[in-house]
Protein backbone atom coordinates (compact mmCIF):
# COMPACT_ATOMS: atom_id res chain seq x y z
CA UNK A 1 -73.66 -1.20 -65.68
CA UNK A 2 -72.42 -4.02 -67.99
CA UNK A 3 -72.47 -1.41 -71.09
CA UNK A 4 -70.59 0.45 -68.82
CA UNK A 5 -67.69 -2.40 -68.07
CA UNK A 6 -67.19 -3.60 -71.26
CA UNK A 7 -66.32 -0.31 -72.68
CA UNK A 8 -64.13 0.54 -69.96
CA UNK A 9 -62.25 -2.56 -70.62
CA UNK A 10 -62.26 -1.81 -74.22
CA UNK A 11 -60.71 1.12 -73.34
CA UNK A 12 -58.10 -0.65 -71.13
CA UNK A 13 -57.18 -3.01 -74.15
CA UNK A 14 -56.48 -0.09 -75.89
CA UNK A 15 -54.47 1.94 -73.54
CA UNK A 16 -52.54 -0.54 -72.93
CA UNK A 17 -52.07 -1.43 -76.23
CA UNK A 18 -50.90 2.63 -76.65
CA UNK A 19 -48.44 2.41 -73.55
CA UNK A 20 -46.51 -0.92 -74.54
CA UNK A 21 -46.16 0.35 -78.28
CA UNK A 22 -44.45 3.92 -76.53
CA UNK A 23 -42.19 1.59 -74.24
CA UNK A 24 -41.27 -0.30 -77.03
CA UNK A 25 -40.76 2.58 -79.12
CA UNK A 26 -38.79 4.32 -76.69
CA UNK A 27 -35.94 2.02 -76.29
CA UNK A 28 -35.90 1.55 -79.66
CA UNK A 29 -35.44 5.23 -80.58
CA UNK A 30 -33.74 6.76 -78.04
CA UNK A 31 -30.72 4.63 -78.44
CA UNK A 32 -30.11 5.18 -81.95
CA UNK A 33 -30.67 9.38 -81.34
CA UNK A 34 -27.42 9.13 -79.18
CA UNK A 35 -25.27 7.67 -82.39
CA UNK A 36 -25.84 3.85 -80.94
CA UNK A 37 -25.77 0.70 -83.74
CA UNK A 38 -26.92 -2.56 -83.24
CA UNK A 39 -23.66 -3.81 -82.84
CA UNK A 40 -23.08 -1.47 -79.49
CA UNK A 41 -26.41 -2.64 -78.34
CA UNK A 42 -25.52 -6.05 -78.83
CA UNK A 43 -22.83 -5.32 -77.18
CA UNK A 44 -24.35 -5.21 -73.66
CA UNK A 45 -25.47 -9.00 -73.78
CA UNK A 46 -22.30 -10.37 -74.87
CA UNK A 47 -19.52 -8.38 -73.54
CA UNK A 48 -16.76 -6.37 -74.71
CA UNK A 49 -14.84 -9.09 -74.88
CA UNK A 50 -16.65 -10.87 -78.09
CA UNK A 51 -15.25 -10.81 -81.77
CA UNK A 52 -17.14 -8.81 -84.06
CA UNK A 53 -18.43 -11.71 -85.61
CA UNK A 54 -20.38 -12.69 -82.68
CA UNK A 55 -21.17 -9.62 -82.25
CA UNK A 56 -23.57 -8.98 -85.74
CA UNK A 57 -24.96 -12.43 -85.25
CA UNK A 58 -25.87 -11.54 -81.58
CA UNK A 59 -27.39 -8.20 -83.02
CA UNK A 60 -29.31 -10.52 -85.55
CA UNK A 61 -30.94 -12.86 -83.19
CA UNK A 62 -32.17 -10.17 -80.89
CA UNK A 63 -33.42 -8.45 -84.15
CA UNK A 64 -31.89 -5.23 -83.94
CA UNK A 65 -31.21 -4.74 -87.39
CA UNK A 66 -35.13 -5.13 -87.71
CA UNK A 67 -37.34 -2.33 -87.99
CA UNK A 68 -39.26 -0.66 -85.48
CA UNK A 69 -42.97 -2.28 -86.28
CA UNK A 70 -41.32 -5.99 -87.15
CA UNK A 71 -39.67 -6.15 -83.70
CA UNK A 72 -43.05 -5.21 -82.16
CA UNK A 73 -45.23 -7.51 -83.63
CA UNK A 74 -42.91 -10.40 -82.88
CA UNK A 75 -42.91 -9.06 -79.22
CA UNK A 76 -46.97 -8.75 -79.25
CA UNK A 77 -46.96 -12.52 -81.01
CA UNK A 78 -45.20 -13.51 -78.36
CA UNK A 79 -47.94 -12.64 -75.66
CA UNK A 80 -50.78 -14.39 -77.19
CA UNK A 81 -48.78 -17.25 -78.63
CA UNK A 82 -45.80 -17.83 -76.70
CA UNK A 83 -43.41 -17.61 -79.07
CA UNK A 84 -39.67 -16.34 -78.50
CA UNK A 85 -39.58 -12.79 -78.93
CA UNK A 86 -36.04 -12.98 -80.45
CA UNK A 87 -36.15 -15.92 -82.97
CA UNK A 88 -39.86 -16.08 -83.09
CA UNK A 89 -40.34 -19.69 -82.49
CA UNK A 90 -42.63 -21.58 -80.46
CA UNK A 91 -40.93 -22.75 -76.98
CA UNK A 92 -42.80 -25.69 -75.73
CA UNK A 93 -42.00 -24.42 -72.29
CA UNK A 94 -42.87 -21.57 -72.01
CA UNK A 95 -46.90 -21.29 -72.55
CA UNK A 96 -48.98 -17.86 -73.59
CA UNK A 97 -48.86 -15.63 -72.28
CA UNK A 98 -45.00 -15.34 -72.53
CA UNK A 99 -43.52 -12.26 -73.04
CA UNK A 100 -40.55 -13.06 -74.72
CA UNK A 101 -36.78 -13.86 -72.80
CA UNK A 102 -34.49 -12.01 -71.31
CA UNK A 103 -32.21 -10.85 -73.08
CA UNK A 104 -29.77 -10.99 -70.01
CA UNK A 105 -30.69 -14.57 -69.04
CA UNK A 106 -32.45 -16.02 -72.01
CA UNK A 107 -35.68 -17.29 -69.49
CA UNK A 108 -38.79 -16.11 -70.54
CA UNK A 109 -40.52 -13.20 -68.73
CA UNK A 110 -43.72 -13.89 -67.95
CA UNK A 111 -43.08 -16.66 -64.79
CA UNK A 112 -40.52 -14.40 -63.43
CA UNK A 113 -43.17 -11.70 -62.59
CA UNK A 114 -45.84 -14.40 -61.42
CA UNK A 115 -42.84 -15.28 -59.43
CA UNK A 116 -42.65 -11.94 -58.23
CA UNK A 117 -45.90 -10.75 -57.86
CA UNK A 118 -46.82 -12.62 -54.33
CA UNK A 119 -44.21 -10.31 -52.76
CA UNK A 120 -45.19 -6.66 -54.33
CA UNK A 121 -49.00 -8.20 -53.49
CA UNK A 122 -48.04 -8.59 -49.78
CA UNK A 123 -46.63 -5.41 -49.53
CA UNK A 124 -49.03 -3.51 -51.15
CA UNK A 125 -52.00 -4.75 -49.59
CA UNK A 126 -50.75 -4.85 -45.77
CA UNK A 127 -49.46 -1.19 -46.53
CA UNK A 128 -52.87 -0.06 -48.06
CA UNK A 129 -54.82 -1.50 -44.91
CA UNK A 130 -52.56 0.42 -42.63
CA UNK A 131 -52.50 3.54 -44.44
CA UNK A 132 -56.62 4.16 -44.72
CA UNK A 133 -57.23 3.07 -41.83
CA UNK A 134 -54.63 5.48 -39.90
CA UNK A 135 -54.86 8.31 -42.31
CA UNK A 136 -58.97 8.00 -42.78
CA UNK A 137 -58.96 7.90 -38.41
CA UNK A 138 -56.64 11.07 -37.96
CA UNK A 139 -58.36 13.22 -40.89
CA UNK A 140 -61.37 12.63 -39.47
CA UNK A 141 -60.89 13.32 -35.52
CA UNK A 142 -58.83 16.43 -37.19
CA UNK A 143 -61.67 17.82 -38.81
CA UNK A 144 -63.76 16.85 -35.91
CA UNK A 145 -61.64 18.41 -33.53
CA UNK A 146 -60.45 21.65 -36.07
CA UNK A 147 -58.14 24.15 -34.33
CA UNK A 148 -57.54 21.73 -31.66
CA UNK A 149 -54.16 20.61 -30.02
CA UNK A 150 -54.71 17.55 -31.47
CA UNK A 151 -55.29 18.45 -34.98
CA UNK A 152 -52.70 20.45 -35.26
CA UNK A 153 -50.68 17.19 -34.11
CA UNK A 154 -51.95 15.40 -37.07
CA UNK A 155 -51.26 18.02 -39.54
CA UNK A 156 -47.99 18.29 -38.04
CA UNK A 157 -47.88 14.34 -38.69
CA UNK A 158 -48.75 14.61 -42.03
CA UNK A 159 -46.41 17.35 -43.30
CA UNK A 160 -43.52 15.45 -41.64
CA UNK A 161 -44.57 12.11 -43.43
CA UNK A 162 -45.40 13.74 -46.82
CA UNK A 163 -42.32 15.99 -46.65
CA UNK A 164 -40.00 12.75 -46.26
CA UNK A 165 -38.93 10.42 -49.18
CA UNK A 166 -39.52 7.06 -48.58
CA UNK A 167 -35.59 6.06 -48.97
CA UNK A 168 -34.51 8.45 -46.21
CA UNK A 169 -37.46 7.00 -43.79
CA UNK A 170 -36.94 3.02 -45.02
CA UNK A 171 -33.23 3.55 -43.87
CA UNK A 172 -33.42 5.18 -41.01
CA UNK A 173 -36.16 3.20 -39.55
CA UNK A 174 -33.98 -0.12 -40.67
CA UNK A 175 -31.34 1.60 -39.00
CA UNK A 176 -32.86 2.02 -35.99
CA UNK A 177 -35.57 -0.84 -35.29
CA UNK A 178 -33.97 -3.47 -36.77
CA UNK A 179 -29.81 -3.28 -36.89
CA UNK A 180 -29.56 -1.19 -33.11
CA UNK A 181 -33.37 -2.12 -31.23
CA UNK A 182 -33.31 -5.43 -33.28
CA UNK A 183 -37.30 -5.11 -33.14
CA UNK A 184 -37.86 -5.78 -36.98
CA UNK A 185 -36.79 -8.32 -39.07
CA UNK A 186 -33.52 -7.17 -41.58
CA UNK A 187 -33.89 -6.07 -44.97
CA UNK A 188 -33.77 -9.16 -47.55
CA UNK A 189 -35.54 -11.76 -45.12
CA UNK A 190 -38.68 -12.17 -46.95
CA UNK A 191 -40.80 -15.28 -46.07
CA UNK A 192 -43.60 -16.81 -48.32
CA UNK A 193 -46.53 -16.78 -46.65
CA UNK A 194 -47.36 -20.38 -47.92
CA UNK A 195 -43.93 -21.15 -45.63
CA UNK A 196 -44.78 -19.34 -42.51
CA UNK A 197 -47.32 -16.73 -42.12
CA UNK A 198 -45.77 -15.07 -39.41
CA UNK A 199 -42.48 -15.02 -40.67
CA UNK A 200 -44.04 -13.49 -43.43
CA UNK A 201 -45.79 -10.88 -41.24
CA UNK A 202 -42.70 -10.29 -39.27
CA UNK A 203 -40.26 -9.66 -42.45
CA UNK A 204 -43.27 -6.88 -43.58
CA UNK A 205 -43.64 -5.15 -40.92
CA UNK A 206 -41.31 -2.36 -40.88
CA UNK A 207 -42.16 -2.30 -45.09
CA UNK A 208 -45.61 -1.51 -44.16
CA UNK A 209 -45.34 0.71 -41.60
CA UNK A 210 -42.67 3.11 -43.62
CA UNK A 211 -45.03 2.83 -46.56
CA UNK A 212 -48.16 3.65 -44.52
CA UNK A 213 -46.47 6.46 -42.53
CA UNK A 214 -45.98 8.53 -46.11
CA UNK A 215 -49.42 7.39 -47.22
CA UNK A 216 -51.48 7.73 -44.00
CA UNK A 217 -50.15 11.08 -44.17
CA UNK A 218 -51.53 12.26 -47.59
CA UNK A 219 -55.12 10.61 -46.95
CA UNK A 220 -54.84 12.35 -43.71
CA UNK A 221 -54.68 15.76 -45.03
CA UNK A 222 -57.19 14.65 -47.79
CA UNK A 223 -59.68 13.08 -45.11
CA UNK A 224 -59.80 16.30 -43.46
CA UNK A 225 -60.27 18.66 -46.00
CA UNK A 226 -63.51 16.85 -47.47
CA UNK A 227 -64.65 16.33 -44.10
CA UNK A 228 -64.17 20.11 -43.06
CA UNK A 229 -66.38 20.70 -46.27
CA UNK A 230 -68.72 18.43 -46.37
CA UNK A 231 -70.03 18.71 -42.14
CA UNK A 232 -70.95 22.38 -43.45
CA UNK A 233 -73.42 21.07 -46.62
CA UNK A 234 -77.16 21.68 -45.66
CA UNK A 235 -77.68 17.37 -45.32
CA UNK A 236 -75.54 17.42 -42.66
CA UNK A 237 -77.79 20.11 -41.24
CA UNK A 238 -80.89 18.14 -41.60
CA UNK A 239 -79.83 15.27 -40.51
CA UNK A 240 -78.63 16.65 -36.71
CA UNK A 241 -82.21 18.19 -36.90
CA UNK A 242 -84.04 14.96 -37.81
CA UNK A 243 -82.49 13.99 -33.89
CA UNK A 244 -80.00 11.28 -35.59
CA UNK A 245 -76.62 10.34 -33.47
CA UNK A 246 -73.80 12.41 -34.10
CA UNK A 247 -71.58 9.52 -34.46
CA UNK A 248 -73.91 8.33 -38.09
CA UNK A 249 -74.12 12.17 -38.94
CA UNK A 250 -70.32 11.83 -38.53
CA UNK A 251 -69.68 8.71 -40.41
CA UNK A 252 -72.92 7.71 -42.39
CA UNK A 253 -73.15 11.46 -43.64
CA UNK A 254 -70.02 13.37 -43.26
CA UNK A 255 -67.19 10.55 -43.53
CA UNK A 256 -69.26 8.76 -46.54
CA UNK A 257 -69.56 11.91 -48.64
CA UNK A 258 -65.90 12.64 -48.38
CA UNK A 259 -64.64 9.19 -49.34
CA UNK A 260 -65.49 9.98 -53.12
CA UNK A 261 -61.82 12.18 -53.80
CA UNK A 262 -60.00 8.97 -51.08
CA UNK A 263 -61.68 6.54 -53.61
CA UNK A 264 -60.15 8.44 -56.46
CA UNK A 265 -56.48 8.66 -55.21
CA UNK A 266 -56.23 5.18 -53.82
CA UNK A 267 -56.95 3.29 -57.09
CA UNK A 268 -54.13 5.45 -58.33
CA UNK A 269 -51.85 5.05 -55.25
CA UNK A 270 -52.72 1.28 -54.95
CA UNK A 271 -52.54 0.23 -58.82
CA UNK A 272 -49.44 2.01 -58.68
CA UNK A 273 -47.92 -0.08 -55.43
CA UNK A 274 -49.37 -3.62 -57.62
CA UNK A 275 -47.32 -2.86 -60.20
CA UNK A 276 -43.89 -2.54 -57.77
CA UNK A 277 -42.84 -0.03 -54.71
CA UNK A 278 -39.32 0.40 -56.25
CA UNK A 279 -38.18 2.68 -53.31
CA UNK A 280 -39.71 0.06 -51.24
CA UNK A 281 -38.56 -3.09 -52.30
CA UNK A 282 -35.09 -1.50 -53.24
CA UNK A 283 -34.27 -0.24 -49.55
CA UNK A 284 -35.62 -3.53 -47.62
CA UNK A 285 -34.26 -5.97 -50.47
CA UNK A 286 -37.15 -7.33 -51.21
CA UNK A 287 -37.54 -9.60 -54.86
CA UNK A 288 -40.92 -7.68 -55.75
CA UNK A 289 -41.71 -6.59 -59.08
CA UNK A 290 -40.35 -2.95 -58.76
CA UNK A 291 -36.85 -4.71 -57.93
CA UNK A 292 -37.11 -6.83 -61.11
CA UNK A 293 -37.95 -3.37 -62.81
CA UNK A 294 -34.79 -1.56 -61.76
CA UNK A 295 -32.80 -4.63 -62.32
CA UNK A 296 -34.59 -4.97 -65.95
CA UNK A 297 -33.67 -1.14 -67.01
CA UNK A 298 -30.32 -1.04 -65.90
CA UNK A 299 -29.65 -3.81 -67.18
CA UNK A 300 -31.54 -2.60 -71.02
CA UNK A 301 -33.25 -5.83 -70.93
CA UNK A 302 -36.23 -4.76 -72.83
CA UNK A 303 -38.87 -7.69 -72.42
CA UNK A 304 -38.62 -7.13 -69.01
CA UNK A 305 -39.16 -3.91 -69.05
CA UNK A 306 -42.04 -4.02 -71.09
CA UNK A 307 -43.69 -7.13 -69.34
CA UNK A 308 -43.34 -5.29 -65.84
CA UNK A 309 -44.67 -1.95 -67.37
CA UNK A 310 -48.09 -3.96 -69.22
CA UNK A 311 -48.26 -5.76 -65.32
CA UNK A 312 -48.60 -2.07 -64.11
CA UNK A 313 -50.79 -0.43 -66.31
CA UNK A 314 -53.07 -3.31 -65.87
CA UNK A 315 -52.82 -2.95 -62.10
CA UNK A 316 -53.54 0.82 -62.63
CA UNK A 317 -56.67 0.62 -65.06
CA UNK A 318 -58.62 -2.10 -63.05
CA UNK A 319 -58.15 -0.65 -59.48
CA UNK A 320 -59.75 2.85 -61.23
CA UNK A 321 -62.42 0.79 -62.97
CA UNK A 322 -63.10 -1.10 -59.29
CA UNK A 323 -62.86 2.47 -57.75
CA UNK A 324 -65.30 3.97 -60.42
CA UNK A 325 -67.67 1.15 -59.31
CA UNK A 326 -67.65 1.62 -56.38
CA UNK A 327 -67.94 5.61 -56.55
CA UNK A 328 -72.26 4.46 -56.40
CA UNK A 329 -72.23 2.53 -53.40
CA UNK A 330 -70.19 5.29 -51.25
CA UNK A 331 -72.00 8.44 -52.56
CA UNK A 332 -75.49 7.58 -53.66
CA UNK A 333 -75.77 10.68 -56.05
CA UNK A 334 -73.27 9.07 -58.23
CA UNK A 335 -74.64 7.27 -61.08
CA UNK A 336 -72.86 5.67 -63.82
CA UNK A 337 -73.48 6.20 -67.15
């Protein structure tokens, strides 16, 4: 198991080591494909405004007439040693791991997404609790109940919350619950939790709820299906022979066996939500890291972009190597190797 770990973090280090290089390489290519100089990508950060003088020295200090591998190995110096990614030079306040500055407004990355972080983290992890448990419940008594009034409810449920995009349902349901029924707190009136914890439950609410509806619904369908196939294996079979309950047939047996493909998708769908809900966060206004994303590519600020897209491959590759652990403890004939 340990042999097992270290290599899977091995091959994390790497990965991630392959996806900031592509970032990186990305917006320093595709720029210069469309005709673009440094000077006209300096010129974002200073204005149109600026003399041309200040605009070549502006180009030179964010090290755009560098090449391609110079400007990346200052960037990845700047992780480990918390140097500035655009003059290279040690900044006494701002400690490894760094991530370089803004280009935009010259404060390094790195506490901006531990400032963010706490807010994606809420979201996430009140959404993912609502979403298995709904989704996990209605696939089940679906399959339990096949051809049933109520499971064709709950598929009915689930194409409906599958079939809509998140920004249509976020509105709407702000729309509705919290500017006409006034049930649910505004968008933008995020609490800390450290400040008031239900405050902080009360601004999430309708977050969570929107995000579980389109979740529940997928898991739903996906509960379903593997239950539907596994109540038919010959186990299940035995074990209602042996005289057992059929509630532990159900759940011990049936429901256990057909977590192994939920497992799978939820380290995906979860890492995913660590590493920012942009539809999310952009429709309830909420300063999480998929915000700071959108705000970081439209702006072309490229240390942010690249320090929120190492946050979310990280997120990504240990929630699969937490769901591959686990893969032994909910299915028994999975061993790892």
């Amino acid at each position: 198991m340990i042999t097992y770990i270290i290599r899977r973090l091995f091959a994390a280090v790497v990965l991630l080591f392959i996806i900031s290089a592509a970032t990186f390489g990305i917006f320093y290519l595709i720029p210069r494909l469309v005709g673009a100089t440094p000077e006209t990508l300096a010129t974002r950060y200073v204005g149109r405004a600026a003399t041309p003088e200040t605009v070549h020295l502006i180009a030179e200090k964010l090290g755009f007439y560098d090449p391609l591998w110079l400007q990346y190995g200052r960037w990845v110096k700047a992780i480990f040693t918390g140097a500035d990614y655009n003059l290279g030079a040690t900044v006494e306040h701002c400690p490894a791991p760094c991530f370089g500055y803004s280009f935009i407004t010259k404060q390094p990355v790195w506490p901006e997404l531990i400032d963010r972080l706490p807010v994606t983290l809420s979201l996430a992890i009140g959404a993912a609790i609502l979403w298995l448990v709904l989704g996990l419940s209605i696939g089940t008594l679906s399959a339990l109940r096949r051809g049933s009034f109520l499971d064709r409810a709950a598929m009915t449920f689930s194409l409906a919350g599958v079939s809509m995009p998140i920004f249509f349902t976020g509105m709407v349901s702000l729309l509705v619950f919290s500017y006409t029924l006034d049930w649910t707190a505004p968008g933008g009136s995020y609490t800390p939790f450290t400040e008031s914890p239900s405050e902080w439950a009360y601004a999430l609410l309708l977050p969570w709820l929107v995000l579980a509806l389109q979740f529940s619904a997928q898991y739903a369908r996906l509960t379903r299906a593997g239950m539907l196939e596994t109540m038919g294996e010959d186990y299940i079979r035995t074990a209602r022979a042996k005289g057992l309950r059929e509630r532990d047939v159900n759940v011990k047996h049936g429901l256990r066996a057909a977590l192994t493909p939920i497992l799978t998708i939820f380290g995906l769908d979860f890492g995913l939500l660590l590493g920012g809900a942009v539809l999310t966060e952009q429709v309830f206004s909420l300063p999480g890291l998929g915000k700071y994303a959108v705000d970081a590519i439209t702006n072309n600020d490229l240390p942010k972009v690249l320090g929120v897209t190492l946050m979310a491959a990280f997120f990504v590759v240990v929630a699969n190597l937490i769901v591959d652990l686990l893969y032994a403890v909910v299915d028994p004939r999975v061993r790892l190797g």
